[in-house]
C-alpha atoms as a PDB file:
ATOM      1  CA  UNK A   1      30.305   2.096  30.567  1.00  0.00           C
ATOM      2  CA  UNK A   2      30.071  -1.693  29.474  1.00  0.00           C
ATOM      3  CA  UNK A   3      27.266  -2.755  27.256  1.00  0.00           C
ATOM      4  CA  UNK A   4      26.026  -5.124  29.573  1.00  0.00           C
ATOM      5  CA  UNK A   5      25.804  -2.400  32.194  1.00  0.00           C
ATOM      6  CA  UNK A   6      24.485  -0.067  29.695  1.00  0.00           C
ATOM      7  CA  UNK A   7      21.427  -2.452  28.897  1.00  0.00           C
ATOM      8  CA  UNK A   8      19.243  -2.946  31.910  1.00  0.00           C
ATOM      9  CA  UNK A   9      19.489   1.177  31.911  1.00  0.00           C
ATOM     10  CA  UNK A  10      18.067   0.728  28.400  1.00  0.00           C
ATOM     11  CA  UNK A  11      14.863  -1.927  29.455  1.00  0.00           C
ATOM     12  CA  UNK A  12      12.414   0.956  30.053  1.00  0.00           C
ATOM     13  CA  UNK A  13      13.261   2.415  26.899  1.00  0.00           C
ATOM     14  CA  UNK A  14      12.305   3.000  23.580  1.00  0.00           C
ATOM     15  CA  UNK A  15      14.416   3.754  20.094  1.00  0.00           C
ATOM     16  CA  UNK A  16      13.671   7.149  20.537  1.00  0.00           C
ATOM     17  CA  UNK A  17      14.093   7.740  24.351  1.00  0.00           C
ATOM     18  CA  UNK A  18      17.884   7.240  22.687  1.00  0.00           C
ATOM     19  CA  UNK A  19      18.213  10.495  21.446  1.00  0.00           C
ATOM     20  CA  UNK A  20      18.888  13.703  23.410  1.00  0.00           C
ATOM     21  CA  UNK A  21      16.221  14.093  25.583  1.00  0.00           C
ATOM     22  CA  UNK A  22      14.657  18.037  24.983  1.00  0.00           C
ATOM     23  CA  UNK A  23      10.432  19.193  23.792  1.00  0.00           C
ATOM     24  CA  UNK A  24      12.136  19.974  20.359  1.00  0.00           C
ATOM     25  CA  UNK A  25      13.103  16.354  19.948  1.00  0.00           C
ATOM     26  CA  UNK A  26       9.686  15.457  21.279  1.00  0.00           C
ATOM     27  CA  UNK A  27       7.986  18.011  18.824  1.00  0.00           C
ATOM     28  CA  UNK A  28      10.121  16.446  15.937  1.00  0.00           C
ATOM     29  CA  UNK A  29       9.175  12.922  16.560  1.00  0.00           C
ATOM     30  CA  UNK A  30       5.414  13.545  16.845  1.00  0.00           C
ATOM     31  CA  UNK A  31       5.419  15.562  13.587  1.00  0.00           C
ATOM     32  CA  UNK A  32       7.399  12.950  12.057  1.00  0.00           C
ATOM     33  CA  UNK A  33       5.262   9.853  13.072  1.00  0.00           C
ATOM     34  CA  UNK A  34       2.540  11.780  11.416  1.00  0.00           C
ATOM     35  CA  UNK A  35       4.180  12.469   8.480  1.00  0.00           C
ATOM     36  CA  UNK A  36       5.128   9.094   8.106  1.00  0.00           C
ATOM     37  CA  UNK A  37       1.812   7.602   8.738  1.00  0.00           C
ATOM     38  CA  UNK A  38       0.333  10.124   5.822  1.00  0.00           C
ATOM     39  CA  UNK A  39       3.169   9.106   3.884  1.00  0.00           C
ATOM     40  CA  UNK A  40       2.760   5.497   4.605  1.00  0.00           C
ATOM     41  CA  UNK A  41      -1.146   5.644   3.640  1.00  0.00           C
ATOM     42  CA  UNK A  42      -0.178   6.678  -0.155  1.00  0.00           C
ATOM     43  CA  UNK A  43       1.157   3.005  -0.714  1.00  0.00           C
ATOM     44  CA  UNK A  44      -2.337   1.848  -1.639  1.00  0.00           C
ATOM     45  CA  UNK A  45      -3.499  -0.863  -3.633  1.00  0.00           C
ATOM     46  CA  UNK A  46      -7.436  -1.024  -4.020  1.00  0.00           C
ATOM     47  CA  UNK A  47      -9.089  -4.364  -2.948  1.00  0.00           C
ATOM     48  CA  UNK A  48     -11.793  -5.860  -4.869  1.00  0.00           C
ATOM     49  CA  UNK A  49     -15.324  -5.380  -3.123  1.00  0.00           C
ATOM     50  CA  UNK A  50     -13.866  -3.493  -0.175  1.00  0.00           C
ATOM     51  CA  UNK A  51     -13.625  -0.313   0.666  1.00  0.00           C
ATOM     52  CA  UNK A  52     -10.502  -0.615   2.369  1.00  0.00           C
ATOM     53  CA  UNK A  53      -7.623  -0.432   0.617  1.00  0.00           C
ATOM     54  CA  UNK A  54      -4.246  -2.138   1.616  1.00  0.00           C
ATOM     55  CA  UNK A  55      -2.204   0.834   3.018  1.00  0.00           C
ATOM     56  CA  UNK A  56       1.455   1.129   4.431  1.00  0.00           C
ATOM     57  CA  UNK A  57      -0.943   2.994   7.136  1.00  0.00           C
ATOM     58  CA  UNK A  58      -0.844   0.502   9.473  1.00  0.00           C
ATOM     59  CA  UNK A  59       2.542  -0.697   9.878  1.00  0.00           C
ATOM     60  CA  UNK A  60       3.967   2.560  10.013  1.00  0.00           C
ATOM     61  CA  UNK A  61       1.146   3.361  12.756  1.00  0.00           C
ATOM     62  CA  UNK A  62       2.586   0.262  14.621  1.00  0.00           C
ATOM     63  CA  UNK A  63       6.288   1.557  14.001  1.00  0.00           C
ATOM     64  CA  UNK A  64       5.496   5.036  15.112  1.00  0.00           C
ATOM     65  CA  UNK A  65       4.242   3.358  18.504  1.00  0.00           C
ATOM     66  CA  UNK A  66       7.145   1.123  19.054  1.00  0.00           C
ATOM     67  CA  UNK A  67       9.591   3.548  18.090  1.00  0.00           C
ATOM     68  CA  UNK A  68       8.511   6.618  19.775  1.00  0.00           C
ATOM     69  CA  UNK A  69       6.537   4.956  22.590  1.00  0.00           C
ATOM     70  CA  UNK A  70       2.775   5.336  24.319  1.00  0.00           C
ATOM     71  CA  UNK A  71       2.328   8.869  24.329  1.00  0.00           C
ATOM     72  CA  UNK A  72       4.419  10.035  21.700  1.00  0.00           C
ATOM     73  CA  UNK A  73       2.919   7.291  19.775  1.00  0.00           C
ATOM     74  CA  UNK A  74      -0.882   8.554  20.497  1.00  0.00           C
ATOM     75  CA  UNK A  75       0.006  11.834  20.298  1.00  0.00           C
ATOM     76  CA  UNK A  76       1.698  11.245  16.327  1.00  0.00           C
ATOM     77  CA  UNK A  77      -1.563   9.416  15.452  1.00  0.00           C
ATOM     78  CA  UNK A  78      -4.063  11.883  17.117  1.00  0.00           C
ATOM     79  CA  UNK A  79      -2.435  14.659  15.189  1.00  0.00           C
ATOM     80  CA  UNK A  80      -2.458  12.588  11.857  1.00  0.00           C
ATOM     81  CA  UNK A  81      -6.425  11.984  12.247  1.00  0.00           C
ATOM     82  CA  UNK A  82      -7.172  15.782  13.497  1.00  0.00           C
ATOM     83  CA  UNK A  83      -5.039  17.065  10.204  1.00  0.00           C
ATOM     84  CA  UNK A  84      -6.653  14.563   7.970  1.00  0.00           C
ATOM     85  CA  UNK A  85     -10.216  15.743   9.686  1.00  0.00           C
ATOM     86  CA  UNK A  86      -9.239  19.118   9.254  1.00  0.00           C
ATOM     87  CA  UNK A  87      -8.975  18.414   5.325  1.00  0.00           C
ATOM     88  CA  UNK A  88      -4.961  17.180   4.822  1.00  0.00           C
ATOM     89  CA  UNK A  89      -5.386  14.936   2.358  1.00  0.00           C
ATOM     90  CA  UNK A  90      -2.868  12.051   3.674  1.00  0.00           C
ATOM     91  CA  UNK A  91      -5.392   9.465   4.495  1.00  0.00           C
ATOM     92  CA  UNK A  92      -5.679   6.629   2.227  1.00  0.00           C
ATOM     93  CA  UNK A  93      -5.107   7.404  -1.264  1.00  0.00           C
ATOM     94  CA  UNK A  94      -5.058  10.950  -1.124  1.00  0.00           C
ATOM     95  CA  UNK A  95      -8.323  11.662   1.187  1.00  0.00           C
ATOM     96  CA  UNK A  96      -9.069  13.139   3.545  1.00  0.00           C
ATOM     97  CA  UNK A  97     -12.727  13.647   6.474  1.00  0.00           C
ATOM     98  CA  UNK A  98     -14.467  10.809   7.802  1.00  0.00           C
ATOM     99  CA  UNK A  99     -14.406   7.842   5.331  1.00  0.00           C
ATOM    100  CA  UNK A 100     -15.783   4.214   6.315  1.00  0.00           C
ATOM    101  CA  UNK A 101     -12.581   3.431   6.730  1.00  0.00           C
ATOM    102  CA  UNK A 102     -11.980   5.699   9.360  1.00  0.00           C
ATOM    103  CA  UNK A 103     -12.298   3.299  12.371  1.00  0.00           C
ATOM    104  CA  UNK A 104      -9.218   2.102  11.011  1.00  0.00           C
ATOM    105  CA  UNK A 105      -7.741   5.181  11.816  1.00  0.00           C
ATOM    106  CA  UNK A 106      -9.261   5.549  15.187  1.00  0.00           C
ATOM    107  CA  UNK A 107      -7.726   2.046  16.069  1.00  0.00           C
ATOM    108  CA  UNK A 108      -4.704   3.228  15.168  1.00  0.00           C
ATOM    109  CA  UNK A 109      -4.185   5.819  17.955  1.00  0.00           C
ATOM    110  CA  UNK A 110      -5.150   3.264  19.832  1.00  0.00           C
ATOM    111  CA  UNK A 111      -2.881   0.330  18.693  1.00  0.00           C
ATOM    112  CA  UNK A 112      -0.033   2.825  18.342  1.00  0.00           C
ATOM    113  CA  UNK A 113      -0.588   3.660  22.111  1.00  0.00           C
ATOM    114  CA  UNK A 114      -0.552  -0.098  23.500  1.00  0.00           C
ATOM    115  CA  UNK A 115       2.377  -1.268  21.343  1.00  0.00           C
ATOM    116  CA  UNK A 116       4.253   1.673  22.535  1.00  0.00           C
ATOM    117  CA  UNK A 117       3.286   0.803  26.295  1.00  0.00           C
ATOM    118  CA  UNK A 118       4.700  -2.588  25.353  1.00  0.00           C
ATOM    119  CA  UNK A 119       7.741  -1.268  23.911  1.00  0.00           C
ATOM    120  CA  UNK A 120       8.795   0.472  27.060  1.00  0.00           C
ATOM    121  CA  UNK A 121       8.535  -3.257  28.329  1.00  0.00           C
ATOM    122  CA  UNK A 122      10.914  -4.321  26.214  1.00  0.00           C
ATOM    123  CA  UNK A 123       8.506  -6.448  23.784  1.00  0.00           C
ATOM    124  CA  UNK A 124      10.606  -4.835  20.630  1.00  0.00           C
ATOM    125  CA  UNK A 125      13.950  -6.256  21.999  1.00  0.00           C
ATOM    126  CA  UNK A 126      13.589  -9.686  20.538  1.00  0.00           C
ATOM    127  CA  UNK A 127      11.994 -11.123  17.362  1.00  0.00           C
ATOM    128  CA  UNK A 128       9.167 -13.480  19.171  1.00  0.00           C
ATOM    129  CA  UNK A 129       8.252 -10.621  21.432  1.00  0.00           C
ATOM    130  CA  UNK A 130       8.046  -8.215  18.359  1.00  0.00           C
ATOM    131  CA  UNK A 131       5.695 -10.659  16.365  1.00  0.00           C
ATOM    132  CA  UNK A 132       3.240 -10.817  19.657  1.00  0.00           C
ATOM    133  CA  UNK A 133       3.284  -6.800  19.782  1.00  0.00           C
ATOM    134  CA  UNK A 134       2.799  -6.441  16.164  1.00  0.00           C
ATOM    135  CA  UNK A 135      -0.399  -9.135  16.399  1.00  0.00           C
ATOM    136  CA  UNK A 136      -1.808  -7.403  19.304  1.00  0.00           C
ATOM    137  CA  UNK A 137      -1.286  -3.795  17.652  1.00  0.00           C
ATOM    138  CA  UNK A 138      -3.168  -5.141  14.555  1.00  0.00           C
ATOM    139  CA  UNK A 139      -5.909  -6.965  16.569  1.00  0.00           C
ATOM    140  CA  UNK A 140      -6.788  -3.491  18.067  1.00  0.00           C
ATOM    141  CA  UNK A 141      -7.238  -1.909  14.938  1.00  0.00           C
ATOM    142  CA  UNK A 142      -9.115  -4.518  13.383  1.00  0.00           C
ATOM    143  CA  UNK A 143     -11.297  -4.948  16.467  1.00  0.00           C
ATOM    144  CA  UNK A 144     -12.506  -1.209  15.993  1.00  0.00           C
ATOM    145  CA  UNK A 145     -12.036  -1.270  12.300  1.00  0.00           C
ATOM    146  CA  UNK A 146     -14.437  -3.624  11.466  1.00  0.00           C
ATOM    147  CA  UNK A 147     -17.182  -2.544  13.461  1.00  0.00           C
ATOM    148  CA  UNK A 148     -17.055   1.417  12.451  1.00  0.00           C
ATOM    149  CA  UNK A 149     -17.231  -0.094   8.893  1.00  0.00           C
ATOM    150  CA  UNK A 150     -20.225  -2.017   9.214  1.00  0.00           C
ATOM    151  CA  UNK A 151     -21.541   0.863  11.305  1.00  0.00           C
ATOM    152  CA  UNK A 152     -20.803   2.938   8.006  1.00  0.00           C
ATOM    153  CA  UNK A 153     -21.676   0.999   5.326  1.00  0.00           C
ATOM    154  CA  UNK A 154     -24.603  -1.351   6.840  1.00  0.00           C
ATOM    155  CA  UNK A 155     -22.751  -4.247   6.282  1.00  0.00           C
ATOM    156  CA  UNK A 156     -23.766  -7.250   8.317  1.00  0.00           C
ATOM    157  CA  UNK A 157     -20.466  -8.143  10.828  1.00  0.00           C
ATOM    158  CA  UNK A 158     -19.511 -11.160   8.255  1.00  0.00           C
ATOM    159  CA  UNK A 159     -19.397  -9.009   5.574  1.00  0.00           C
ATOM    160  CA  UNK A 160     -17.465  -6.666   7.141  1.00  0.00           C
ATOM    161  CA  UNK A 161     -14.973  -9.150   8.115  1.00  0.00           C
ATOM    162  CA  UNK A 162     -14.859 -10.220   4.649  1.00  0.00           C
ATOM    163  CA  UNK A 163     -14.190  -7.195   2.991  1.00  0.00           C
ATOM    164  CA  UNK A 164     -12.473  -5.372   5.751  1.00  0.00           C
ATOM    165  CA  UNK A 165     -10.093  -7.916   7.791  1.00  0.00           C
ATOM    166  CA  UNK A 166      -9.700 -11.251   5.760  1.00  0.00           C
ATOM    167  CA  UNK A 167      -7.915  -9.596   2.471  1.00  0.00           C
ATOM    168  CA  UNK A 168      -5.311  -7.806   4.730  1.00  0.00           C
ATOM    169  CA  UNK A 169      -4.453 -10.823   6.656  1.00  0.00           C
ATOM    170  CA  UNK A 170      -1.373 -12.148   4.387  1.00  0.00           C
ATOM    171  CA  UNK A 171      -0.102  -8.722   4.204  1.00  0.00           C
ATOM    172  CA  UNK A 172      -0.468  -8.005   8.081  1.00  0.00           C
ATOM    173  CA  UNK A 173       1.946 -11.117   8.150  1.00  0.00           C
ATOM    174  CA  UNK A 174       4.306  -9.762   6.005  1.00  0.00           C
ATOM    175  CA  UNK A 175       4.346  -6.632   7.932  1.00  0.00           C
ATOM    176  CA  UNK A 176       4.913  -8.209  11.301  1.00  0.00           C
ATOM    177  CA  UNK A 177       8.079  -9.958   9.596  1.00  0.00           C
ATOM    178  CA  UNK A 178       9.376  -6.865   8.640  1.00  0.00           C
ATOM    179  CA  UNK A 179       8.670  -5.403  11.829  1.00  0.00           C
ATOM    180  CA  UNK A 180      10.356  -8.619  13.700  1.00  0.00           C
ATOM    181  CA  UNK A 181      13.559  -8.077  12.000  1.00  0.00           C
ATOM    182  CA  UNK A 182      13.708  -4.350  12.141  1.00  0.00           C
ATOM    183  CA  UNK A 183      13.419  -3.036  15.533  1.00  0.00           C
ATOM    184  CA  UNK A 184      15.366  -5.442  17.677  1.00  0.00           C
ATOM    185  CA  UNK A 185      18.297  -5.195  14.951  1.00  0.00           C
ATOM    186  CA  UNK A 186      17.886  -1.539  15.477  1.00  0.00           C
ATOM    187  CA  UNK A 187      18.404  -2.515  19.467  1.00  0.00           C
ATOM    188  CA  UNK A 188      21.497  -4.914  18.955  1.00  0.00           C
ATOM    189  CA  UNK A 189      23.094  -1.683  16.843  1.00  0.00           C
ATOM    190  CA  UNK A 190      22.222   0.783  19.544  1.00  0.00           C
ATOM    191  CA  UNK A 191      23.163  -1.493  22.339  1.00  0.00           C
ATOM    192  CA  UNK A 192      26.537  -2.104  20.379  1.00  0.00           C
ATOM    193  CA  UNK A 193      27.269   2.103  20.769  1.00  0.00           C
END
């Protein structure tokens, strides 16, 4: 079969819809976006007057989506916050239970859901449309984020904004490039099979 042929078969895909199709596979991924998220979440740097450190967390919450897709996406970071509830200690620098930080987490599952809806779209085939996925996958989290940690803490909503969205903001950025170059090279190689 031709690759142009081959690629409108491929629009309601995702990167992992690529590989044979079986529950095992399905089993694997989940358990693997977990893993990676946990592993992801021990890249942390403390930030000054926050109690929210800058994580790998997030963009491997947004990659899990993308790659993997809506439901194996929510079901990878449902699993991660039930374990880490349960006592795993893969949250954030080595924790683990509810945290004020942990409406981070919840927006996650949610994020990683929407961005993996949007994936099956297509919006990680190109680099614009990956940029707009990652933004809305990180407004999601920040929009319930922020709120669970003033909840938390009893911060007023600007200080919560200042110590739990405006430090991460240059980062996000650099994340979303990464993510822009990453997953529609990984298309133009699997499209090239």
């Amino acid at each position: 079969m031709s690759t142009a042929a081959a690629t409108p078969a491929r629009t309601r895909q995702v990167l992992a819809d690529l590989l044979p199709a079986s529950r095992v596979r399905d089993a694997a991924l989940v358990l693997g976006g977990a893993a990676l998220t946990g592993l992801a979440a021990q890249i942390a740097v403390p930030v000054p007057g926050s109690p929210v450190p800058v994580t790998g967390q997030t963009f491997a919450a947004l990659l899990v989506g993308t790659a993997l897709g809506a439901g194996r996406g929510f079901l990878s970071l449902a699993l991660y916050a039930v374990a880490g509830l349960a006592g795993m200690p893969w949250f954030a620098q080595g924790t683990s239970g509810v945290a004020p930080s942990f409406g981070y987490i919840l927006g996650m599952i949610l994020a990683s859901t929407v961005v993996g809806a949007l994936a099956r779209r297509g919006a990680d085939r190109s680099m614009l449309r990956m940029a707009g996925t990652m933004l809305v996958g990180e407004a999601i989290i920040y929009a319930v984020g922020v709120p669970y940690l003033a909840l938390a803490t009893g911060m007023s909503a600007a200080a919560a904004i200042a110590a739990g969205l405006t430090p991460f903001l240059i980062g996000d950025a650099l994340k979303a490039a990464l993510a822009m170059g990453a997953l529609p090279t990984a298309w133009k190689f699997a499209d090239k099979r």
